[in-house]
C-alpha atoms as a PDB file:
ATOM      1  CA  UNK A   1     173.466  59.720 262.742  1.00  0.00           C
ATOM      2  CA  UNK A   2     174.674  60.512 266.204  1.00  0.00           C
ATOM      3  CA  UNK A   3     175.257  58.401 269.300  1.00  0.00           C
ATOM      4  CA  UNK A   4     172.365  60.021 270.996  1.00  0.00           C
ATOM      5  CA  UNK A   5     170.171  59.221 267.644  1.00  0.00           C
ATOM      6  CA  UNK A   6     171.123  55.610 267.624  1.00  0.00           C
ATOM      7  CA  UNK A   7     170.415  55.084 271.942  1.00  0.00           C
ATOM      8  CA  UNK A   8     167.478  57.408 271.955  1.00  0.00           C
ATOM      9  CA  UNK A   9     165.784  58.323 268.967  1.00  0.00           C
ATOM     10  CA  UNK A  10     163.663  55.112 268.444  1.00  0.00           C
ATOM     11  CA  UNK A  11     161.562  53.223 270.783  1.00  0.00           C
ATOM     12  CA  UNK A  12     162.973  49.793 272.350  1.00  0.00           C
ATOM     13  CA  UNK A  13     160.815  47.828 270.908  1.00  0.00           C
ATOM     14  CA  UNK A  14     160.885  48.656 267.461  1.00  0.00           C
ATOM     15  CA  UNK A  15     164.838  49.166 267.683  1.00  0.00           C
ATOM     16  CA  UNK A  16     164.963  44.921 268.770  1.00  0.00           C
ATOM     17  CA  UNK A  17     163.864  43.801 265.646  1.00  0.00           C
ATOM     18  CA  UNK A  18     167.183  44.237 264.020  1.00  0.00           C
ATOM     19  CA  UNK A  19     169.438  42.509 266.505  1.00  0.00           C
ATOM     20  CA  UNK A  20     166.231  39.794 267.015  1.00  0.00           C
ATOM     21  CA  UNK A  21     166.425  39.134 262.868  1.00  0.00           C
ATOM     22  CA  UNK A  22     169.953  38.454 262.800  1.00  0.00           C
ATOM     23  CA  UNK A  23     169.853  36.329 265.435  1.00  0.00           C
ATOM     24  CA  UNK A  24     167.257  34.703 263.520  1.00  0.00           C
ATOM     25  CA  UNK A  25     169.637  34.358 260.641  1.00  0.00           C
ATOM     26  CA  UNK A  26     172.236  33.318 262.789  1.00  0.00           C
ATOM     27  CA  UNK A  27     170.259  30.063 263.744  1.00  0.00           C
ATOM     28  CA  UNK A  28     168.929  29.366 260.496  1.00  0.00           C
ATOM     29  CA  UNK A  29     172.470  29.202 259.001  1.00  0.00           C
ATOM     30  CA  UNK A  30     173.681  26.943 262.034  1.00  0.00           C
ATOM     31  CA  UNK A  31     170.523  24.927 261.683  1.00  0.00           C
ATOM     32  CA  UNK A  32     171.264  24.357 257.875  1.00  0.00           C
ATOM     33  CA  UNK A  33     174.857  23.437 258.501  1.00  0.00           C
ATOM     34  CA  UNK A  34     173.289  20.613 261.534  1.00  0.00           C
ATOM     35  CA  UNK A  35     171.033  19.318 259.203  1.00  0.00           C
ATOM     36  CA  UNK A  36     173.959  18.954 256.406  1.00  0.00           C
ATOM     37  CA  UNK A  37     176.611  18.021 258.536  1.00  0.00           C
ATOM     38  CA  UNK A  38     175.500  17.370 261.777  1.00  0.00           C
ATOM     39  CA  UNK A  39     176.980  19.604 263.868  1.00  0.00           C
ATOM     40  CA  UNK A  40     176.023  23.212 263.594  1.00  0.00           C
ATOM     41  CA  UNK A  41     179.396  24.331 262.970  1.00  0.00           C
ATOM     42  CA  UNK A  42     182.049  22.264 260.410  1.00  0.00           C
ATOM     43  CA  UNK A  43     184.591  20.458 261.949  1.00  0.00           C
ATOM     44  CA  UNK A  44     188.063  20.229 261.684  1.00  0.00           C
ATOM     45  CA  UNK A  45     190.800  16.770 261.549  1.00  0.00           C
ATOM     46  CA  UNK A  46     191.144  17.747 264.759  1.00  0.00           C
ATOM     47  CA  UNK A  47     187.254  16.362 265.535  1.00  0.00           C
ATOM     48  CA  UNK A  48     186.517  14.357 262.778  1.00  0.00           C
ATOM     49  CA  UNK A  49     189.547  12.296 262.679  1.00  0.00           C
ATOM     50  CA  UNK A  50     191.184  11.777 259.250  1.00  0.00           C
ATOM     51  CA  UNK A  51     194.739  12.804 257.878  1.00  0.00           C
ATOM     52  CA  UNK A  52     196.239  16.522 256.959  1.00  0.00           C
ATOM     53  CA  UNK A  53     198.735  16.141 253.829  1.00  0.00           C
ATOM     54  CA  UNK A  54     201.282  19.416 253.299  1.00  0.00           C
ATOM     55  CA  UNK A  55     202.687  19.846 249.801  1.00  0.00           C
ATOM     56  CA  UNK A  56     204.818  21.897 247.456  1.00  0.00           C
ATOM     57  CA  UNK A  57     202.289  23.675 245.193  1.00  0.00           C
ATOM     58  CA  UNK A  58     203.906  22.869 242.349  1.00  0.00           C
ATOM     59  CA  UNK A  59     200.519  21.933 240.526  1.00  0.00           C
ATOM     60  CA  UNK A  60     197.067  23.970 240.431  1.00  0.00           C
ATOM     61  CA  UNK A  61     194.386  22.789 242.839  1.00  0.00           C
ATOM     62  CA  UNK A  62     192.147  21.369 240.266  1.00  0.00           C
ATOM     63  CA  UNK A  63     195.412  19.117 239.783  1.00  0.00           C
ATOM     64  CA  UNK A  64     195.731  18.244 242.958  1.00  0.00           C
ATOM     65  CA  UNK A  65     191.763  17.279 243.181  1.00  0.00           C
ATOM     66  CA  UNK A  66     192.631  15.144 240.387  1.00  0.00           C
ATOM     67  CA  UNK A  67     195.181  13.385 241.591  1.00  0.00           C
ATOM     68  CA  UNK A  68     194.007  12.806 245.075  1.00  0.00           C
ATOM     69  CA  UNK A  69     190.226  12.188 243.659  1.00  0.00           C
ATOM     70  CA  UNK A  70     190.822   8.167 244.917  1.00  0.00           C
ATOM     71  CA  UNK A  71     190.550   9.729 248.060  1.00  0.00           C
ATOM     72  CA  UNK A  72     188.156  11.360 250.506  1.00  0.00           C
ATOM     73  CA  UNK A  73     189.709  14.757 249.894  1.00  0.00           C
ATOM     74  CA  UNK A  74     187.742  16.659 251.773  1.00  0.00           C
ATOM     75  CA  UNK A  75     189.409  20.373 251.712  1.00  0.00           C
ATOM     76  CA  UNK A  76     192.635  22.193 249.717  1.00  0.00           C
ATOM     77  CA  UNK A  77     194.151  24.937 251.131  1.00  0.00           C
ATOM     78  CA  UNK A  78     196.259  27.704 249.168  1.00  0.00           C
ATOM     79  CA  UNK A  79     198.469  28.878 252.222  1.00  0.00           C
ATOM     80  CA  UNK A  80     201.293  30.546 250.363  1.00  0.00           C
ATOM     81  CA  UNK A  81     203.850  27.966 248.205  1.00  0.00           C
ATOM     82  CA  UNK A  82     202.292  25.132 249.932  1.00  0.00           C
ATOM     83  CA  UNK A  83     199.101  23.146 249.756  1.00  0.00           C
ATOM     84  CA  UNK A  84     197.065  21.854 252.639  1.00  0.00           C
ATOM     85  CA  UNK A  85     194.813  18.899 251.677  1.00  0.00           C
ATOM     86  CA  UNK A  86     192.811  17.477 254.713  1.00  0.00           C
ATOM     87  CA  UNK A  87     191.459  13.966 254.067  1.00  0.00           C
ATOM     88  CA  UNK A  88     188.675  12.356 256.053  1.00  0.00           C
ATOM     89  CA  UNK A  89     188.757   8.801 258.000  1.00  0.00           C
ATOM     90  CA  UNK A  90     190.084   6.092 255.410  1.00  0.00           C
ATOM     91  CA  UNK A  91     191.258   2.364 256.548  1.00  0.00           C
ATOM     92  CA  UNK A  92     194.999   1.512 256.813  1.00  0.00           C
ATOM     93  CA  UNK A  93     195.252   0.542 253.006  1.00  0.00           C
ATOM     94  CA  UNK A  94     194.228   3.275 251.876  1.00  0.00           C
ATOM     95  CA  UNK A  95     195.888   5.309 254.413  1.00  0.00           C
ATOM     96  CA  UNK A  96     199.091   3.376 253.279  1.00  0.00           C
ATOM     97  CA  UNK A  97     198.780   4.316 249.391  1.00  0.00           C
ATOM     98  CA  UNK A  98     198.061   7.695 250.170  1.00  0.00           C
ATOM     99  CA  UNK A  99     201.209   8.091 251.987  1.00  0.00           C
ATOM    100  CA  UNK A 100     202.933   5.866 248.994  1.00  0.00           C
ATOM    101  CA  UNK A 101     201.688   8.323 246.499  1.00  0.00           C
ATOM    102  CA  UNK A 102     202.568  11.854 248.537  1.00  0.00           C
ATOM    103  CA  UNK A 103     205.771  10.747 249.351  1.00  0.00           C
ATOM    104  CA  UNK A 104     206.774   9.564 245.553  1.00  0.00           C
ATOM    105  CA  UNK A 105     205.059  12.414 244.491  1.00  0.00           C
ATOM    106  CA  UNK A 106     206.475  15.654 246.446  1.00  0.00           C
ATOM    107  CA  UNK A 107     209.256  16.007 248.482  1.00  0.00           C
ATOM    108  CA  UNK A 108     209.497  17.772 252.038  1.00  0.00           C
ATOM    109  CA  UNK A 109     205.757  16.522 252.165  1.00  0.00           C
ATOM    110  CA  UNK A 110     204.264  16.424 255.427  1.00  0.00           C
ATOM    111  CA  UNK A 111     201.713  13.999 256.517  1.00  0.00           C
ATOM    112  CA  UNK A 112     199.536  14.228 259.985  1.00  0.00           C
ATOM    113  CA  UNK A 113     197.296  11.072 260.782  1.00  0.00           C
ATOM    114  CA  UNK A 114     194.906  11.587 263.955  1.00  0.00           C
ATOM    115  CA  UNK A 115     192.602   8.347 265.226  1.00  0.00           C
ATOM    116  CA  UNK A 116     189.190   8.821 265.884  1.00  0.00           C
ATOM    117  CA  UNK A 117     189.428   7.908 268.963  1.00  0.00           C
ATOM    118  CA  UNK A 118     191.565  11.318 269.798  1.00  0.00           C
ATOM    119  CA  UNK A 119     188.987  13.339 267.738  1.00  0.00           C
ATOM    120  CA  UNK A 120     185.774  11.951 270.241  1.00  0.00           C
ATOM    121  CA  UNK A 121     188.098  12.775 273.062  1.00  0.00           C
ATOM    122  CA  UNK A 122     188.471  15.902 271.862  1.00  0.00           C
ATOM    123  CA  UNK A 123     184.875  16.962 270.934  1.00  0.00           C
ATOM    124  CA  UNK A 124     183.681  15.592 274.571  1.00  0.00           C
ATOM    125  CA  UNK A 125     185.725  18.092 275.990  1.00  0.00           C
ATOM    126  CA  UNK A 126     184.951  20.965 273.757  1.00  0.00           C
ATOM    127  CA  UNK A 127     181.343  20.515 274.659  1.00  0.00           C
ATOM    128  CA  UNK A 128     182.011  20.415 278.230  1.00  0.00           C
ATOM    129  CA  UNK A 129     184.178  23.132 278.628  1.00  0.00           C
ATOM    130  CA  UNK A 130     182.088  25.232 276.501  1.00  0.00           C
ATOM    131  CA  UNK A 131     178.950  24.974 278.516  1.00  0.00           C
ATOM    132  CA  UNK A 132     180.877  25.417 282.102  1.00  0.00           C
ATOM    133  CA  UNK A 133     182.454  28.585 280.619  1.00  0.00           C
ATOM    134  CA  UNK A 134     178.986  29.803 280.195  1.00  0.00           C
ATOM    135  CA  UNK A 135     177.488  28.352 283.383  1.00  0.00           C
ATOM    136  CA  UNK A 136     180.208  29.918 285.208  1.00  0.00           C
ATOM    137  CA  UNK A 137     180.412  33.021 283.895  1.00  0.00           C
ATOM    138  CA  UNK A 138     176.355  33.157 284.506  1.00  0.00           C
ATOM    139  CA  UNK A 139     176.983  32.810 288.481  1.00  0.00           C
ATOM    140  CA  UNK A 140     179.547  35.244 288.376  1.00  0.00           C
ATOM    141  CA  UNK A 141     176.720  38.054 286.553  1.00  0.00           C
ATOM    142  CA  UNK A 142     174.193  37.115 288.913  1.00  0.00           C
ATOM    143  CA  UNK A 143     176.221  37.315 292.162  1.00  0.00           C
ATOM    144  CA  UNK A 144     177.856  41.307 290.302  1.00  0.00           C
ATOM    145  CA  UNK A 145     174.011  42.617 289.561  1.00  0.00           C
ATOM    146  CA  UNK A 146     171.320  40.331 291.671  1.00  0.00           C
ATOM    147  CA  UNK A 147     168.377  41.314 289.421  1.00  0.00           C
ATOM    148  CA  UNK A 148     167.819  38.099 287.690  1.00  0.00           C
ATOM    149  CA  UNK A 149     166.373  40.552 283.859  1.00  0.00           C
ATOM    150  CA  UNK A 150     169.682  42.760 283.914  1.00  0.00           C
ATOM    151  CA  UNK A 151     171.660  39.818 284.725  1.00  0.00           C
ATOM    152  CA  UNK A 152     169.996  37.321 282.020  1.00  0.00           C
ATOM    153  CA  UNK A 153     170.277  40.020 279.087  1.00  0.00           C
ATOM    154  CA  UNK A 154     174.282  40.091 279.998  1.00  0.00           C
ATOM    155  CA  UNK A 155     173.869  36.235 279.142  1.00  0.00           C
ATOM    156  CA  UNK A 156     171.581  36.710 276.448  1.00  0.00           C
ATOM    157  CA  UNK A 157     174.248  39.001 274.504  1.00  0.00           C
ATOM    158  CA  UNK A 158     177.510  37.090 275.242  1.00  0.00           C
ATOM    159  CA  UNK A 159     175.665  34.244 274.053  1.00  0.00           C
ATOM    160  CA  UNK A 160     174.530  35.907 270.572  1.00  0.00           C
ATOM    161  CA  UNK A 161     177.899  36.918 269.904  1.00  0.00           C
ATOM    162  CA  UNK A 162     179.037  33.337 269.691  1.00  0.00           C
ATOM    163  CA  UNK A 163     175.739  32.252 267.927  1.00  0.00           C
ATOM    164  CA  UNK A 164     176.546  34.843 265.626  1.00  0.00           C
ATOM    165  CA  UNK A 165     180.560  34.431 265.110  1.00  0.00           C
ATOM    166  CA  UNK A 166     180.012  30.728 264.614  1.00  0.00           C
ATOM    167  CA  UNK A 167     177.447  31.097 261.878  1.00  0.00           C
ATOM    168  CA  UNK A 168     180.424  33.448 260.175  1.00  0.00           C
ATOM    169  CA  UNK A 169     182.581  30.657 260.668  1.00  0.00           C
ATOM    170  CA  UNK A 170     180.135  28.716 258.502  1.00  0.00           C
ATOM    171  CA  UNK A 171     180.409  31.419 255.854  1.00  0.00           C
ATOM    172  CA  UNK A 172     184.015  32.023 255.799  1.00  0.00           C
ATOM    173  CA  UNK A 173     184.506  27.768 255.671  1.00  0.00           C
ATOM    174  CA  UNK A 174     186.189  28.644 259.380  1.00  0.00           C
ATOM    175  CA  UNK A 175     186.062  25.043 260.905  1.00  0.00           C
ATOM    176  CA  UNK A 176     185.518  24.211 264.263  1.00  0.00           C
ATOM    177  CA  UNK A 177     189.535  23.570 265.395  1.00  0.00           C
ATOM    178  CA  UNK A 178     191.331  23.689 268.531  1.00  0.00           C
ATOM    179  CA  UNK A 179     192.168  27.787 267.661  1.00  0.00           C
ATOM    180  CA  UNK A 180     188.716  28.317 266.974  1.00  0.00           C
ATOM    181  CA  UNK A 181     187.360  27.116 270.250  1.00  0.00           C
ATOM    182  CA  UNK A 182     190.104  29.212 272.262  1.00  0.00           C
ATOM    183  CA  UNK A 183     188.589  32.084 270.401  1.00  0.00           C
ATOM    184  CA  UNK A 184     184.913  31.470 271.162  1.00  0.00           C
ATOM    185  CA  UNK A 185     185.958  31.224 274.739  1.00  0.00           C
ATOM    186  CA  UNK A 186     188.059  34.426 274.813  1.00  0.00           C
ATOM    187  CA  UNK A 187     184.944  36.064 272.740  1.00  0.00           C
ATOM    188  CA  UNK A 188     182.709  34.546 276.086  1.00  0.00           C
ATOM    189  CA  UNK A 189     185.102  36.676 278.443  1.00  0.00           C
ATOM    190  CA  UNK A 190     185.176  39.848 276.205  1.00  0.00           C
ATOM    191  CA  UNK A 191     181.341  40.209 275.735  1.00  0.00           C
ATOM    192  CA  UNK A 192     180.074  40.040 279.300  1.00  0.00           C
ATOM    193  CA  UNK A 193     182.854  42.704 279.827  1.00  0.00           C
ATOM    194  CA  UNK A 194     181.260  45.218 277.851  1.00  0.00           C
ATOM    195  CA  UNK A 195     178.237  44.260 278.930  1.00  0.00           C
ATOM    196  CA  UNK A 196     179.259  44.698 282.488  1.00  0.00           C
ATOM    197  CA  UNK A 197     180.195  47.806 281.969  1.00  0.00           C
ATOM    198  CA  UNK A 198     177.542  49.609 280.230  1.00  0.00           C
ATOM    199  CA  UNK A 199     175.246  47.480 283.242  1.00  0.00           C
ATOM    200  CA  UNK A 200     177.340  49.116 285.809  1.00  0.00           C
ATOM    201  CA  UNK A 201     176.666  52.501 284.648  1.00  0.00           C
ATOM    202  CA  UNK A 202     173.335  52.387 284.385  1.00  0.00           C
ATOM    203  CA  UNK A 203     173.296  51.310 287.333  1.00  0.00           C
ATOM    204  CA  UNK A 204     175.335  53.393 289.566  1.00  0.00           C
ATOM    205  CA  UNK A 205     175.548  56.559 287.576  1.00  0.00           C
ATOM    206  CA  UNK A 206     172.874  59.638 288.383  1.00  0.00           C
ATOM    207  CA  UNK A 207     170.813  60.345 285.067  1.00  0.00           C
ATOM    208  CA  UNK A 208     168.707  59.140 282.162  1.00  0.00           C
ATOM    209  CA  UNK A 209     169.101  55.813 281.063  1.00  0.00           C
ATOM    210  CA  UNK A 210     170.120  57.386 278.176  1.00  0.00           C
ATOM    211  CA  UNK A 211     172.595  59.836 279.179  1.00  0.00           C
ATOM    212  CA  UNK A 212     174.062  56.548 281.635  1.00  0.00           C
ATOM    213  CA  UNK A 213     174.201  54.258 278.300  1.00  0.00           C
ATOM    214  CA  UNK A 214     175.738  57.403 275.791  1.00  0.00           C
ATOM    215  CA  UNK A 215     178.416  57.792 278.991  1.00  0.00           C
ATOM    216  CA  UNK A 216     179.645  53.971 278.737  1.00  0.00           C
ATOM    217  CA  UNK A 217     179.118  54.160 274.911  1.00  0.00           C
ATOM    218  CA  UNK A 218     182.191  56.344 274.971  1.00  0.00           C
ATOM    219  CA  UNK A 219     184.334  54.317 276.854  1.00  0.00           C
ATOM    220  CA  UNK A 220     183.001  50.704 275.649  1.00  0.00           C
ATOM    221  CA  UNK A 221     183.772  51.527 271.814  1.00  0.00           C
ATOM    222  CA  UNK A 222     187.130  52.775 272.520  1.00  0.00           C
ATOM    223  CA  UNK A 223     188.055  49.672 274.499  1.00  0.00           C
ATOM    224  CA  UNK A 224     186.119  47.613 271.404  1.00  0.00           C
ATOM    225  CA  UNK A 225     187.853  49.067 268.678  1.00  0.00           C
ATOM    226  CA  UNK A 226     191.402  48.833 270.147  1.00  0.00           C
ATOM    227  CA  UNK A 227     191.059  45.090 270.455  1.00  0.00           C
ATOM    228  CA  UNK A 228     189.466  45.457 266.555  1.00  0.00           C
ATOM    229  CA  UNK A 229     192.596  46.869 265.548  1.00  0.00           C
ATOM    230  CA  UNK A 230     194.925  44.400 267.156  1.00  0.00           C
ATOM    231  CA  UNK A 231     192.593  41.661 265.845  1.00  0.00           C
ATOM    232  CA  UNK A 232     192.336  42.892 262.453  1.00  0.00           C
ATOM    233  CA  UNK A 233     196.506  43.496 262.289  1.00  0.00           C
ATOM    234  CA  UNK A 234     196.140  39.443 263.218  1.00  0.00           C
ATOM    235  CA  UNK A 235     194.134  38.827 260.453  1.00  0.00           C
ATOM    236  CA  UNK A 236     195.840  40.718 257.643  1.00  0.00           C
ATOM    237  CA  UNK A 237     198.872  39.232 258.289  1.00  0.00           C
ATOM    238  CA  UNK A 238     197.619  36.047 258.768  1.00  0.00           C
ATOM    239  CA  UNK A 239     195.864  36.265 255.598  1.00  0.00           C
ATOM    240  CA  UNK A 240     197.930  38.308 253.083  1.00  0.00           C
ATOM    241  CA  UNK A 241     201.595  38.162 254.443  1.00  0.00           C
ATOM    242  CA  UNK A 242     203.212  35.241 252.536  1.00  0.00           C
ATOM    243  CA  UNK A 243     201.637  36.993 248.939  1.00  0.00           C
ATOM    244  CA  UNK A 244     204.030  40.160 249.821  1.00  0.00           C
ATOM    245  CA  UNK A 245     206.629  37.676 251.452  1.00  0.00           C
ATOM    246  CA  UNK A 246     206.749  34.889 249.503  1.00  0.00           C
ATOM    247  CA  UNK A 247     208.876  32.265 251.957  1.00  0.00           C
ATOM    248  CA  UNK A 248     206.216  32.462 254.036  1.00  0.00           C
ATOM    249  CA  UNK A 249     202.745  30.389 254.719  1.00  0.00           C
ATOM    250  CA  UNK A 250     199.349  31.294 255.756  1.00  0.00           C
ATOM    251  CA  UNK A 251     199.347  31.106 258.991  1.00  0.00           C
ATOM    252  CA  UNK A 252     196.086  28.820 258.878  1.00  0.00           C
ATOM    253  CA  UNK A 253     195.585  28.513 262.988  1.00  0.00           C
ATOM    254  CA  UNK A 254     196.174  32.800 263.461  1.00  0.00           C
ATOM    255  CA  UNK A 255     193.948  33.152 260.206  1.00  0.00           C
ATOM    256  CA  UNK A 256     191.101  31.281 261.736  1.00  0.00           C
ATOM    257  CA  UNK A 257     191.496  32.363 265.072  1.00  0.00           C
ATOM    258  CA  UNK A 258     191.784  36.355 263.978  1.00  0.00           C
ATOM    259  CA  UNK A 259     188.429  35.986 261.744  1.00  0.00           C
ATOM    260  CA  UNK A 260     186.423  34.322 264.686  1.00  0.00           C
ATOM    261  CA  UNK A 261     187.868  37.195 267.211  1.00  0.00           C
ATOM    262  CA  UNK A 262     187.185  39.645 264.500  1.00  0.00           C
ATOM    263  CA  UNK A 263     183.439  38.657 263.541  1.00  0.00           C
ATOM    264  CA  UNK A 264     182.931  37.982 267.497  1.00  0.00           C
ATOM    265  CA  UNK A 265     183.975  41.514 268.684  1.00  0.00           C
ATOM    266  CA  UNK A 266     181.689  43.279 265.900  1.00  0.00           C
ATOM    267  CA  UNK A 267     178.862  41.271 266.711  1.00  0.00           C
ATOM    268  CA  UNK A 268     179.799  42.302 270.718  1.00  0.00           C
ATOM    269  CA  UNK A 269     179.519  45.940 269.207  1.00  0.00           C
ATOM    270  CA  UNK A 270     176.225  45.713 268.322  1.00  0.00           C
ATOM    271  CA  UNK A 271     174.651  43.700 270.874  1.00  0.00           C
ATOM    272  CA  UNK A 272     175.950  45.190 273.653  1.00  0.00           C
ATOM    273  CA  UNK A 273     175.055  48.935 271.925  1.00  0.00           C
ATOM    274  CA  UNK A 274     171.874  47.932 270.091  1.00  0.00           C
ATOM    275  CA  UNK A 275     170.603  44.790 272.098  1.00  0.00           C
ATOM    276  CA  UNK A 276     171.653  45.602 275.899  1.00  0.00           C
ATOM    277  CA  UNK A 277     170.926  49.157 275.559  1.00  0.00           C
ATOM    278  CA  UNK A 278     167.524  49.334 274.244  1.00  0.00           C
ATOM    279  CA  UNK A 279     166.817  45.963 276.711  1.00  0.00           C
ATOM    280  CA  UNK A 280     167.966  48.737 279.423  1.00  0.00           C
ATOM    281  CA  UNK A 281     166.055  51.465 278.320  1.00  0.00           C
ATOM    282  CA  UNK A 282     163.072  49.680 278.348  1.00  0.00           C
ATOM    283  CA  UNK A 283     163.133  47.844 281.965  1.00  0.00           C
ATOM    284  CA  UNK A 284     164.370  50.822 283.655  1.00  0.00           C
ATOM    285  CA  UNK A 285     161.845  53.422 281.826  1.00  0.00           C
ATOM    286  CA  UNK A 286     158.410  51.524 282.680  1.00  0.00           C
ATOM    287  CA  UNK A 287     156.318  52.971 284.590  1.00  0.00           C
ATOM    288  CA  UNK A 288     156.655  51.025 287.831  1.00  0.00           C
ATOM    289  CA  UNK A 289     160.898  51.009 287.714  1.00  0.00           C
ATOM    290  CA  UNK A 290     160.396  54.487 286.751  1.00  0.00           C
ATOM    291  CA  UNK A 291     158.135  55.554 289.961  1.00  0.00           C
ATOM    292  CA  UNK A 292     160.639  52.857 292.411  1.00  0.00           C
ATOM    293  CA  UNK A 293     163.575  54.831 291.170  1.00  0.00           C
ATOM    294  CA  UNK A 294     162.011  58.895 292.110  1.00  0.00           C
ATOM    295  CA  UNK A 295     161.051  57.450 295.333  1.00  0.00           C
END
């Protein structure tokens, strides 16, 4: 199928039922996750509080489950020839046999407590900076286009693309981290930019919608899969490195960060080229815009 097939061939309406059923997929797997977890995405130590444990992997992990099954284990991590066992909140005796038992255990263990008290801190911020990202990045569309339907569908799709990427986190068992939030907000930056410029074009540009949206398509999914490429470079290494190299880990915060990035962009892909486009075509070909715009 060609570009012109996939901008032009069906009509708008009929085209949004894809990207309006996986966004409908999208919340249903968030709103499973909330109602198991409460929080749509899972969290990391870094929000729940709790203690990460680093060890030799000198055992299997249903060894280690064993052993630590006192405990509220709550994840193991292969990352290379070392586990990575994150415990939830426990009180200070258990805290204090746990770090008996590693240390007599393993040696050149490493053991990470953090408070709840840090992890609240840190999830008040995360849902206040998230929000003013968005708030501030919807001022900045409105003041660029001033026509409040153009504008709010350039909010709608940068918004998707996290809804989507974080209900792929909940697939992948991505948690919610510090890494993983940096990522969501550089995904918030990189999707109105596409969006932007297939908007402009439209805009400015003589010609069909379609011939405007098939000019930017061009351009947009060179500048889309160039970031792919760096991002899935990120992730391979990330991911499969330390089984070619074996002194090295898995780089767990690059791993997490490079599948968020890389689920985030794909999702931009479509939703800017599926979602924005046929949103376009159908404001700008009704039969009042279309009789404004010959005048």
């Amino acid at each position: 199928m060609e570009l012109e097939d996939i901008i032009s061939r069906y009509p708008p309406r009929q085209v949004m039922a894809i990207p309006v059923a996986i966004l409908a997929l999208a919340l249903i797997i968030l709103g499973t996750t909330y109602y198991s977890s409460g929080s749509p995405v899972k969290l990391g130590v870094e929000f729940t509080g709790g203690t990460l444990v680093t060890i030799p992997a000198t055992d299997s992990e249903s060894a280690i489950k064993e052993k630590f099954a006192g405990y509220p284990l709550a994840d193991v991590r292969n990352i290379g020839s070392r586990y990575m066992l994150q415990f939830g909140p426990m009180n200070d005796v258990m805290y204090g046999q746990l770090v008996s038992l590693v240390n007599s255990q393993y040696e050149n263990a490493e053991i990470r407590f953090m408070g709840p008290i840090y992890s609240q801190a840190l999830q008040q911020e995360a849902l206040r900076y998230i929000p003013i990202s968005f708030l501030l990045m919807a001022i900045v569309v409105f003041i660029i286009f001033r026509e409040p339907f153009i504008s709010l569908i350039v909010i709608f799709c940068a918004l998707t693309d996290i809804l989507i990427a974080a209900a792929f986190m909940n697939l992948t068992g991505v948690k919610l981290s510090l890494g993983t939030v940096a990522a969501l907000l550089m995904l918030i930056g990189y999707s109105v930019d596409t969006d932007i410029l297939l908007s402009m074009r439209v805009l400015k540009r003589k010609g069909t919608v379609e011939e405007k949206a098939l000019g930017a398509m061009g351009t947009g999914l060179m500048m889309t899969s160039t970031t792919l490429a760096a991002v899935l470079s990120l992730f391979l290494l990330s991911n499969l490195l330390y089984l070619v190299v074996p002194s090295f880990t898995r780089m767990d915060i690059i791993a997490d960060i490079s599948t968020v990035l890389l689920f985030g962009l794909l999702a931009d892909m479509f939703n800017t080229w599926i979602t924005n486009v046929q949103a376009l075509r159908w404001y700008f070909n009704r039969p009042s815009k279309a009789r404004r715009q010959r005048r």
